[in-house]
C-alpha atoms as a PDB file:
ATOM      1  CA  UNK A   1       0.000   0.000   0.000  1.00  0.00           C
ATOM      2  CA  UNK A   2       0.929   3.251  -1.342  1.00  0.00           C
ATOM      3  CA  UNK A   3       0.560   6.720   0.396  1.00  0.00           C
ATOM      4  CA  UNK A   4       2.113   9.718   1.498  1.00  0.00           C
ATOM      5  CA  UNK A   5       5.883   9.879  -0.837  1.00  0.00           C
ATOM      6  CA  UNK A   6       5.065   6.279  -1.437  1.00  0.00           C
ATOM      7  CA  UNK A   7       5.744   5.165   1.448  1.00  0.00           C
ATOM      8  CA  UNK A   8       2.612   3.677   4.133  1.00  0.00           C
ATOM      9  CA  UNK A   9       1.729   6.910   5.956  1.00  0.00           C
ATOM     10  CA  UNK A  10      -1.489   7.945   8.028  1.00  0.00           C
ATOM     11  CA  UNK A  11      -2.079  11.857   7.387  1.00  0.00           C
ATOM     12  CA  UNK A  12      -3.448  14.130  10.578  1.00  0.00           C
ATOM     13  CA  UNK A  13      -5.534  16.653   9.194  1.00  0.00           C
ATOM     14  CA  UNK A  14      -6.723  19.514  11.933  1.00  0.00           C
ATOM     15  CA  UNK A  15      -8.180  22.399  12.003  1.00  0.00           C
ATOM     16  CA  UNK A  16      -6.718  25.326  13.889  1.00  0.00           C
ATOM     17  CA  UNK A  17      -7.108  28.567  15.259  1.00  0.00           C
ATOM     18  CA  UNK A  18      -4.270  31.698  15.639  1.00  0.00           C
ATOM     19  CA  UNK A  19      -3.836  31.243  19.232  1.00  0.00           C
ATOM     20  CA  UNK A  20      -3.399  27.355  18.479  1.00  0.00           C
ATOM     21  CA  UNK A  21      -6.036  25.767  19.867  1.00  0.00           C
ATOM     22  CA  UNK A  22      -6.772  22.592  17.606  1.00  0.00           C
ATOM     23  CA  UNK A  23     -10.835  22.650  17.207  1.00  0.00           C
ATOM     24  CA  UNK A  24     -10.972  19.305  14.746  1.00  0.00           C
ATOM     25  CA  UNK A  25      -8.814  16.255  14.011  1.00  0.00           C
ATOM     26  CA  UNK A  26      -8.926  13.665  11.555  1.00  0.00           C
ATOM     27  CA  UNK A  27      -6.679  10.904  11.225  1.00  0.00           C
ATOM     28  CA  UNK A  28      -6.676   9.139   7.262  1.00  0.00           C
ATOM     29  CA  UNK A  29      -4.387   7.238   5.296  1.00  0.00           C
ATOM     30  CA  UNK A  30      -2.765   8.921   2.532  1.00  0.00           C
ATOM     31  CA  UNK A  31      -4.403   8.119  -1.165  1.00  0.00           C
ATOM     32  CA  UNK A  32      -7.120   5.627   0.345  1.00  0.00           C
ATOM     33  CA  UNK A  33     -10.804   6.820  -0.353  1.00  0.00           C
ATOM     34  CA  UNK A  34     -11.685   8.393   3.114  1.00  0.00           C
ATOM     35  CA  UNK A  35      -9.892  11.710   2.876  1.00  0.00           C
ATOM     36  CA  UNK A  36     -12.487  14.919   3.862  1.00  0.00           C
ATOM     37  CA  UNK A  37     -14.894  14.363   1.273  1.00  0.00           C
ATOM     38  CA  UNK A  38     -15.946  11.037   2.349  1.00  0.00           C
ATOM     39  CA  UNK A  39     -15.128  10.421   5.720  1.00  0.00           C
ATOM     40  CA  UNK A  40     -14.044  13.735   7.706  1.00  0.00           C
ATOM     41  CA  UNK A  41     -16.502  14.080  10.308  1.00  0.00           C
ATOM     42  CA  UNK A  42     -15.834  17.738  10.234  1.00  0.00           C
ATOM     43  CA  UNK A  43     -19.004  18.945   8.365  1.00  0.00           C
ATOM     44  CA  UNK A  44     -21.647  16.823   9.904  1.00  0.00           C
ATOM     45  CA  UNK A  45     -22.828  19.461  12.048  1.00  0.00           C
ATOM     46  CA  UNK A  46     -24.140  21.587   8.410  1.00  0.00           C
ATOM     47  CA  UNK A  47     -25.072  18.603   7.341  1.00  0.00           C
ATOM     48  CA  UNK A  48     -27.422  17.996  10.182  1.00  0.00           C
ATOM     49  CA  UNK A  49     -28.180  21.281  11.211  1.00  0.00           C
ATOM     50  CA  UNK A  50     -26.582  21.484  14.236  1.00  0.00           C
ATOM     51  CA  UNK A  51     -23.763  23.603  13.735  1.00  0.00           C
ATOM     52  CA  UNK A  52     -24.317  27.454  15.391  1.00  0.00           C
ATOM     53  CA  UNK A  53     -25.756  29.600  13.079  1.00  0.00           C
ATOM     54  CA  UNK A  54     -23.634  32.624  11.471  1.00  0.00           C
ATOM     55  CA  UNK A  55     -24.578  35.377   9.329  1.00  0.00           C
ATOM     56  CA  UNK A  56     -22.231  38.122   8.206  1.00  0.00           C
ATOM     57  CA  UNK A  57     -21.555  40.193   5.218  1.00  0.00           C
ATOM     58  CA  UNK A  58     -18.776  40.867   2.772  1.00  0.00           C
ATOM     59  CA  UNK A  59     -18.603  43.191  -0.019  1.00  0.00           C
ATOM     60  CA  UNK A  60     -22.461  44.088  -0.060  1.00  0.00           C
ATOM     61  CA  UNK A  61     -22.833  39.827  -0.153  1.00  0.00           C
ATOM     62  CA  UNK A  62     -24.739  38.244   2.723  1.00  0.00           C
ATOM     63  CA  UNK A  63     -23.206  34.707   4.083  1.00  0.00           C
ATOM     64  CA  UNK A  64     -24.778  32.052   6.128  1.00  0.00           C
ATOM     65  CA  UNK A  65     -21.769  29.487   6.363  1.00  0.00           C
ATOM     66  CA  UNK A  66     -18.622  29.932   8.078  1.00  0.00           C
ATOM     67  CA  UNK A  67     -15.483  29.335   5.928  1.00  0.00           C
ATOM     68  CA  UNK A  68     -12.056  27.000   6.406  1.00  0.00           C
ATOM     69  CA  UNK A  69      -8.549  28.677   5.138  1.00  0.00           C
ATOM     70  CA  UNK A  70      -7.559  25.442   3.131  1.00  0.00           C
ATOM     71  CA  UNK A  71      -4.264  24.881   1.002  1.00  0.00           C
ATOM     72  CA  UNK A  72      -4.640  23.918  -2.646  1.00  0.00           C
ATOM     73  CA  UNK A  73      -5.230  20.415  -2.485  1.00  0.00           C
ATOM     74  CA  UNK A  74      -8.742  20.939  -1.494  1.00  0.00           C
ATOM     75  CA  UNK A  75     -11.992  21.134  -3.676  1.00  0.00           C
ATOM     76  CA  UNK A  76     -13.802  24.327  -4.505  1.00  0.00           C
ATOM     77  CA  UNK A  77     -16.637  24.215  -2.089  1.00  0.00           C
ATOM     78  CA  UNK A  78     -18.349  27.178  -0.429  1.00  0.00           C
ATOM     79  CA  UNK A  79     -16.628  26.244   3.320  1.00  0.00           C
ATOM     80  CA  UNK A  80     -13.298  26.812   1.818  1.00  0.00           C
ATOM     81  CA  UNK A  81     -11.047  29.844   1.136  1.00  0.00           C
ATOM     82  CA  UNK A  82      -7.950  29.040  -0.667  1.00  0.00           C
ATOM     83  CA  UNK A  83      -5.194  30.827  -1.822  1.00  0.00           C
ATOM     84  CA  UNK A  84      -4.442  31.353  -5.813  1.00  0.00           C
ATOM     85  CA  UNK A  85      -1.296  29.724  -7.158  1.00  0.00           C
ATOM     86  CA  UNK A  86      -0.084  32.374  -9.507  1.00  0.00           C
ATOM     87  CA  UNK A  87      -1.794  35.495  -8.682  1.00  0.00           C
ATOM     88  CA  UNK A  88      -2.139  38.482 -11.412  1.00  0.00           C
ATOM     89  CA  UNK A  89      -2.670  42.197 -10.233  1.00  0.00           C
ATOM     90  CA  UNK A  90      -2.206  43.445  -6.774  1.00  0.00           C
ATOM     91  CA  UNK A  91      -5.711  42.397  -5.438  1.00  0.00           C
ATOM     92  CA  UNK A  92      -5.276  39.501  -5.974  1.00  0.00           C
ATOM     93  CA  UNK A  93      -1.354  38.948  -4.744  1.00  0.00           C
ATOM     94  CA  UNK A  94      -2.468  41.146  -1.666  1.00  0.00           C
ATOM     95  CA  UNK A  95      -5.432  38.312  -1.106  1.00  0.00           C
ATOM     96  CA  UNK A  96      -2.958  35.452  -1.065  1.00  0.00           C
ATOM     97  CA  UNK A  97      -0.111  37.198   0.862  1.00  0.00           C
ATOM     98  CA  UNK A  98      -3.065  37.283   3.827  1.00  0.00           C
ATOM     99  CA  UNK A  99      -4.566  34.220   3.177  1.00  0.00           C
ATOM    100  CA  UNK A 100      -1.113  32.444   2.862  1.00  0.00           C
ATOM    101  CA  UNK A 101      -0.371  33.995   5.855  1.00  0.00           C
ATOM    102  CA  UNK A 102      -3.324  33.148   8.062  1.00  0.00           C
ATOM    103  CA  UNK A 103      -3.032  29.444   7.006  1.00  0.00           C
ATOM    104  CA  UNK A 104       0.213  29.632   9.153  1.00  0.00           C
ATOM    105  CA  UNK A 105      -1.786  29.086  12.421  1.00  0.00           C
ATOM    106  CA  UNK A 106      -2.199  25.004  11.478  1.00  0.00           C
ATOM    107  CA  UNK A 107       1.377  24.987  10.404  1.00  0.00           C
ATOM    108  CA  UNK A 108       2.605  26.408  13.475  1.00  0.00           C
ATOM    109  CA  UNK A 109       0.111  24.661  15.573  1.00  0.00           C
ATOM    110  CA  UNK A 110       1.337  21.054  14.160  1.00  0.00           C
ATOM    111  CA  UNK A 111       4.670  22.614  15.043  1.00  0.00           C
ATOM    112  CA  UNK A 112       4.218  23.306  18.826  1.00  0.00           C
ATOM    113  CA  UNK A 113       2.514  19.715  18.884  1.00  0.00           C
ATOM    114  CA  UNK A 114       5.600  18.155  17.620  1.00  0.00           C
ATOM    115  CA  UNK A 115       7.981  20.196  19.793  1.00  0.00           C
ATOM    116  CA  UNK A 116       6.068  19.664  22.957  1.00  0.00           C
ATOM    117  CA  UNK A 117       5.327  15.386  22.488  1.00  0.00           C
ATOM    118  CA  UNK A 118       8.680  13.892  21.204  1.00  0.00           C
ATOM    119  CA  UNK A 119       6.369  10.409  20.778  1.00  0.00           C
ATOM    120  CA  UNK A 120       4.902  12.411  17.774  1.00  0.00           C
ATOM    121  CA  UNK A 121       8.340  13.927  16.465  1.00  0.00           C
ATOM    122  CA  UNK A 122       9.780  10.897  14.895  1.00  0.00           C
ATOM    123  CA  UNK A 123       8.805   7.448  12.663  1.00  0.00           C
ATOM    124  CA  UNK A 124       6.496   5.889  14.423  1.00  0.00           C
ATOM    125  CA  UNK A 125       6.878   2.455  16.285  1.00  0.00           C
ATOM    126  CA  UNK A 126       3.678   0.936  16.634  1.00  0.00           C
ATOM    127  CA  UNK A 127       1.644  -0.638  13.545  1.00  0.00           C
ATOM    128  CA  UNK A 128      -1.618  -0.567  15.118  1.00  0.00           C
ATOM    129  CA  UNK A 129      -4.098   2.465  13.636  1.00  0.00           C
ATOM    130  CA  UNK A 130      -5.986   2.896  16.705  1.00  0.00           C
ATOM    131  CA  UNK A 131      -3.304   2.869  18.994  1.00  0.00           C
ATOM    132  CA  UNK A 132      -1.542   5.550  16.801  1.00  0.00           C
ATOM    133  CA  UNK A 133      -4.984   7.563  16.735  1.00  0.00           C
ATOM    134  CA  UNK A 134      -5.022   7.503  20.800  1.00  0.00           C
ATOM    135  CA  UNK A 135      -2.035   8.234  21.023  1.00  0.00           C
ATOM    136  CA  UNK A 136      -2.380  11.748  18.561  1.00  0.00           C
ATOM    137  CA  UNK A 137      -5.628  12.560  20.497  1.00  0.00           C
ATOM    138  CA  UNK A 138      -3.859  12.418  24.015  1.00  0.00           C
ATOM    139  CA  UNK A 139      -1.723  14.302  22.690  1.00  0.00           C
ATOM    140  CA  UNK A 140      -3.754  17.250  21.137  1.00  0.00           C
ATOM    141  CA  UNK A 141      -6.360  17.188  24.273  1.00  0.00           C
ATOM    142  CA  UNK A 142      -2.936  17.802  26.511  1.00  0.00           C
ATOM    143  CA  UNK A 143      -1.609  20.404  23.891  1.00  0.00           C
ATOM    144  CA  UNK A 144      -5.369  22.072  23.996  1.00  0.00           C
ATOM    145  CA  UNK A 145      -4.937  22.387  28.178  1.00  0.00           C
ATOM    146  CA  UNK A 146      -1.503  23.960  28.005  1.00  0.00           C
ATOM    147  CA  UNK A 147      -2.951  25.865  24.809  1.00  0.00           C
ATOM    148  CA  UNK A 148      -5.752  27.018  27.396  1.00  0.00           C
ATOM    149  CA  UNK A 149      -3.842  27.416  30.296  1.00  0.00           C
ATOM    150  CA  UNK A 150      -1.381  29.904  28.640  1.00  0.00           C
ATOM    151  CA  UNK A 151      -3.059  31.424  25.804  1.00  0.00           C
ATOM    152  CA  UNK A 152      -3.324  35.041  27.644  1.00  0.00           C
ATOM    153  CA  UNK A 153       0.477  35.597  27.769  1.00  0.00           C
ATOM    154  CA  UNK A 154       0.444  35.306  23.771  1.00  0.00           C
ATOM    155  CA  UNK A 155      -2.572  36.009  22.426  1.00  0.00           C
ATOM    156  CA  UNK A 156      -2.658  39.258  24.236  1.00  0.00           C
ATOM    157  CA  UNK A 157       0.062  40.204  22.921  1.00  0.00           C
ATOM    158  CA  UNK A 158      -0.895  39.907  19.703  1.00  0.00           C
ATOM    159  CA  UNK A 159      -3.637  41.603  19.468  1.00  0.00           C
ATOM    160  CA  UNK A 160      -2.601  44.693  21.453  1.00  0.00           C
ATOM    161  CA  UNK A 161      -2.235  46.686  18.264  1.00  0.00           C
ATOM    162  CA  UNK A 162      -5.295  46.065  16.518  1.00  0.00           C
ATOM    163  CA  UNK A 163      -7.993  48.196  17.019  1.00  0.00           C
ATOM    164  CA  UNK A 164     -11.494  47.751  14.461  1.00  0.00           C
ATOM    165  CA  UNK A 165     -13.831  50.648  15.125  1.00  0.00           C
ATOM    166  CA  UNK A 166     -16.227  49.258  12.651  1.00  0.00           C
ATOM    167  CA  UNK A 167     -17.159  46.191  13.827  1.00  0.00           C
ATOM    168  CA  UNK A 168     -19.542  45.891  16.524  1.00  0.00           C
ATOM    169  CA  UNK A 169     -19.824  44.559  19.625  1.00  0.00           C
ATOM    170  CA  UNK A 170     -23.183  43.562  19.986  1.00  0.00           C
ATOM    171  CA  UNK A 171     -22.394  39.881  18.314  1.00  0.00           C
ATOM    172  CA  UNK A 172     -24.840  36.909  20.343  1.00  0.00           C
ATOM    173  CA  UNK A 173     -23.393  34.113  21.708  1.00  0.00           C
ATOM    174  CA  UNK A 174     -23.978  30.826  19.365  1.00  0.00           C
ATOM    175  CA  UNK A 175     -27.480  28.806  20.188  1.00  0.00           C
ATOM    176  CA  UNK A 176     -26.022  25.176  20.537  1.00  0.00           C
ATOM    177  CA  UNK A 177     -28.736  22.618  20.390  1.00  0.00           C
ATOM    178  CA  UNK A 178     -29.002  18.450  19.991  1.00  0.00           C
ATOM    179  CA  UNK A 179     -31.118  17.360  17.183  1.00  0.00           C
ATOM    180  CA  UNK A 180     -32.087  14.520  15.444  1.00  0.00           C
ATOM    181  CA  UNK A 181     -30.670  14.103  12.468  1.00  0.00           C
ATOM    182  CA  UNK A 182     -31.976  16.156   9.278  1.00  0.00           C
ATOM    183  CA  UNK A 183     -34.417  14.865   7.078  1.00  0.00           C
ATOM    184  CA  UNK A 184     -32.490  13.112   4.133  1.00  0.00           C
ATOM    185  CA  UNK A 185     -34.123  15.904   1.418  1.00  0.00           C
ATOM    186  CA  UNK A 186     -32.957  18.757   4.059  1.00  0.00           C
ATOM    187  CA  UNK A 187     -29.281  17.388   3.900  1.00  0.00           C
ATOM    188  CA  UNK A 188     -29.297  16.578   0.420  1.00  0.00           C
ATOM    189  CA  UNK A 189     -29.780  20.275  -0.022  1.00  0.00           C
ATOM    190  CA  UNK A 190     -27.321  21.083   2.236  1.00  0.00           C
ATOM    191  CA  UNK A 191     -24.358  18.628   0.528  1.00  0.00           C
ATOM    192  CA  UNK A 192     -25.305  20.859  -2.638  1.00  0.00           C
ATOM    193  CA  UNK A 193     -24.829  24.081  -0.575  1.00  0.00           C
ATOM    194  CA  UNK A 194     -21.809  23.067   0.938  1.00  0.00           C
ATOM    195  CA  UNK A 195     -20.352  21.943  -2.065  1.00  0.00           C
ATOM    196  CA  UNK A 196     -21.299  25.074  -4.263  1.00  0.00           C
ATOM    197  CA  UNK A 197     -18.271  26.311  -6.390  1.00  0.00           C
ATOM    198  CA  UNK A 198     -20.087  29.044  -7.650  1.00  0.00           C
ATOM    199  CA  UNK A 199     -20.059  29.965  -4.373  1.00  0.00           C
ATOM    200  CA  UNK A 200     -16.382  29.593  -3.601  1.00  0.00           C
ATOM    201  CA  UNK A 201     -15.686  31.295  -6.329  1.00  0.00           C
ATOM    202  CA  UNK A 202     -18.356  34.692  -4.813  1.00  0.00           C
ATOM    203  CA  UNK A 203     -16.733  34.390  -1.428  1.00  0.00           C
ATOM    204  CA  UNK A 204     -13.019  34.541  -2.694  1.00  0.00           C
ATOM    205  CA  UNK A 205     -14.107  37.672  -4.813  1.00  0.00           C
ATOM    206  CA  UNK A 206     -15.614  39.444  -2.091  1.00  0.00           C
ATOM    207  CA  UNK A 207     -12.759  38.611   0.361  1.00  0.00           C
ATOM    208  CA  UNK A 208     -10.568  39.995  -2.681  1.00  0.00           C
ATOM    209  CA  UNK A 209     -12.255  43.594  -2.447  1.00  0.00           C
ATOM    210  CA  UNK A 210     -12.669  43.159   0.973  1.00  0.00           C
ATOM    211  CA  UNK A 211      -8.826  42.711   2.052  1.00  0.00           C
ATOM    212  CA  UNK A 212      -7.730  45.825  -0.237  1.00  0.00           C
ATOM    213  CA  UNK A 213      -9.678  48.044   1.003  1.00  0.00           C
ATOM    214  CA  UNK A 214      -9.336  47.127   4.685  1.00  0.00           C
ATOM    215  CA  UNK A 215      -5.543  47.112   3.668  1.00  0.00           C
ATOM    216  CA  UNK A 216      -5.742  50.776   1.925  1.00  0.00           C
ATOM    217  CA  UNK A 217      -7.654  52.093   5.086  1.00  0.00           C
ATOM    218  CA  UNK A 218      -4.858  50.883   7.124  1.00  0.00           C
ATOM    219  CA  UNK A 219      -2.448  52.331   5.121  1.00  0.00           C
ATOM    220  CA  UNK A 220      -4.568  55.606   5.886  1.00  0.00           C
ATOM    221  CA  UNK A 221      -4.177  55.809   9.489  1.00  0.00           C
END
């Protein structure tokens, strides 16, 4: 069995936050058919309804599902926000400078996990999958704790200097409820929204006029 630079190889796949805190983990091997589009547990909430509800607007366009900085190896569906591989015009090389540079966070985050568990660093030695997935999810929940424990000597820090006078603070709290799941017509409609390119496509546009001019404004002050 083939995978990962042909060699047998079980891909983590997380997502992440700036201050590090890993929200979602998903262990696969590399090249078999159970990467995020078939197996990644990671969007059954919209599937089912369950996930907290979000509304916000960019460029004039109204949006009702969050969004996932991804690299380039993953599909064009409306979750997603990736960066463009050969950007023409400053727009659009501004877009991908920020979005490049956002996408950091999970690189630094698997980063800190490997520097802080030295039984994740190396080759592995056990053969077993679910040991190896135990073993990666011990490690992230202890990684979360420090992650919680210390996050206001960095994260302060980092945001000292940022100050957005145009956003408000009147933002709700999400409403998390436990449902059955969603009629099968209900997420049938839902697996088309989520996998919308034409969508993608909007969202990256309006992020595109949206990041200049926030850009230019701060270039103002």
């Amino acid at each position: 069995m083939s995978g990962y630079r042909g060699v047998t190889t079980i891909v983590l796949e997380i997502v992440a936050s700036s201050n590090l805190w890993i929200w979602h983990a998903f262990f696969r091997v590399s090249g078999s058919n159970n990467d995020i589009k078939d197996r990644c547990p990671v969007f059954d909430d919209i599937l089912n309804n369950r996930a907290p509800a979000v509304n916000y607007t960019i460029n004039g366009n109204n949006y009702t599902m969050g969004c996932y900085l991804a690299d380039g190896i993953y599909l064009e569906w409306a979750t997603f926000v990736k960066s463009i591989s050969k950007p023409q015009g400053k727009k659009r090389k501004l877009f991908a400078q920020y979005q490049e540079g956002q996408r950091k966070d999970v690189e630094r985050a698997f980063g800190v996990l490997q520097a802080r568990f030295a039984i994740i660093r190396g080759p592995t030695h056990f053969w077993e999958k679910k040991k190896l997935a135990n073993i990666m999810r011990a490690c992230i929940i202890l990684h979360n704790m420090i992650v919680e424990d210390e996050r206001d000597t960095y994260v302060k820090n980092f945001a000292q200097g940022l100050e957005y006078d145009d956003v408000k603070n009147d933002l709700s709290q999400p409403q998390l409820r436990e449902e059955d799941f969603a009629p099968y017509h209900q997420f049938l409609q839902r697996n088309a929204q989520l996998r919308n390119r034409q969508h993608h496509r909007q969202l990256k546009e309006d992020l595109i006029e949206h990041i200049c001019q926030f850009h230019n404004a701060c270039r103002q002050l």
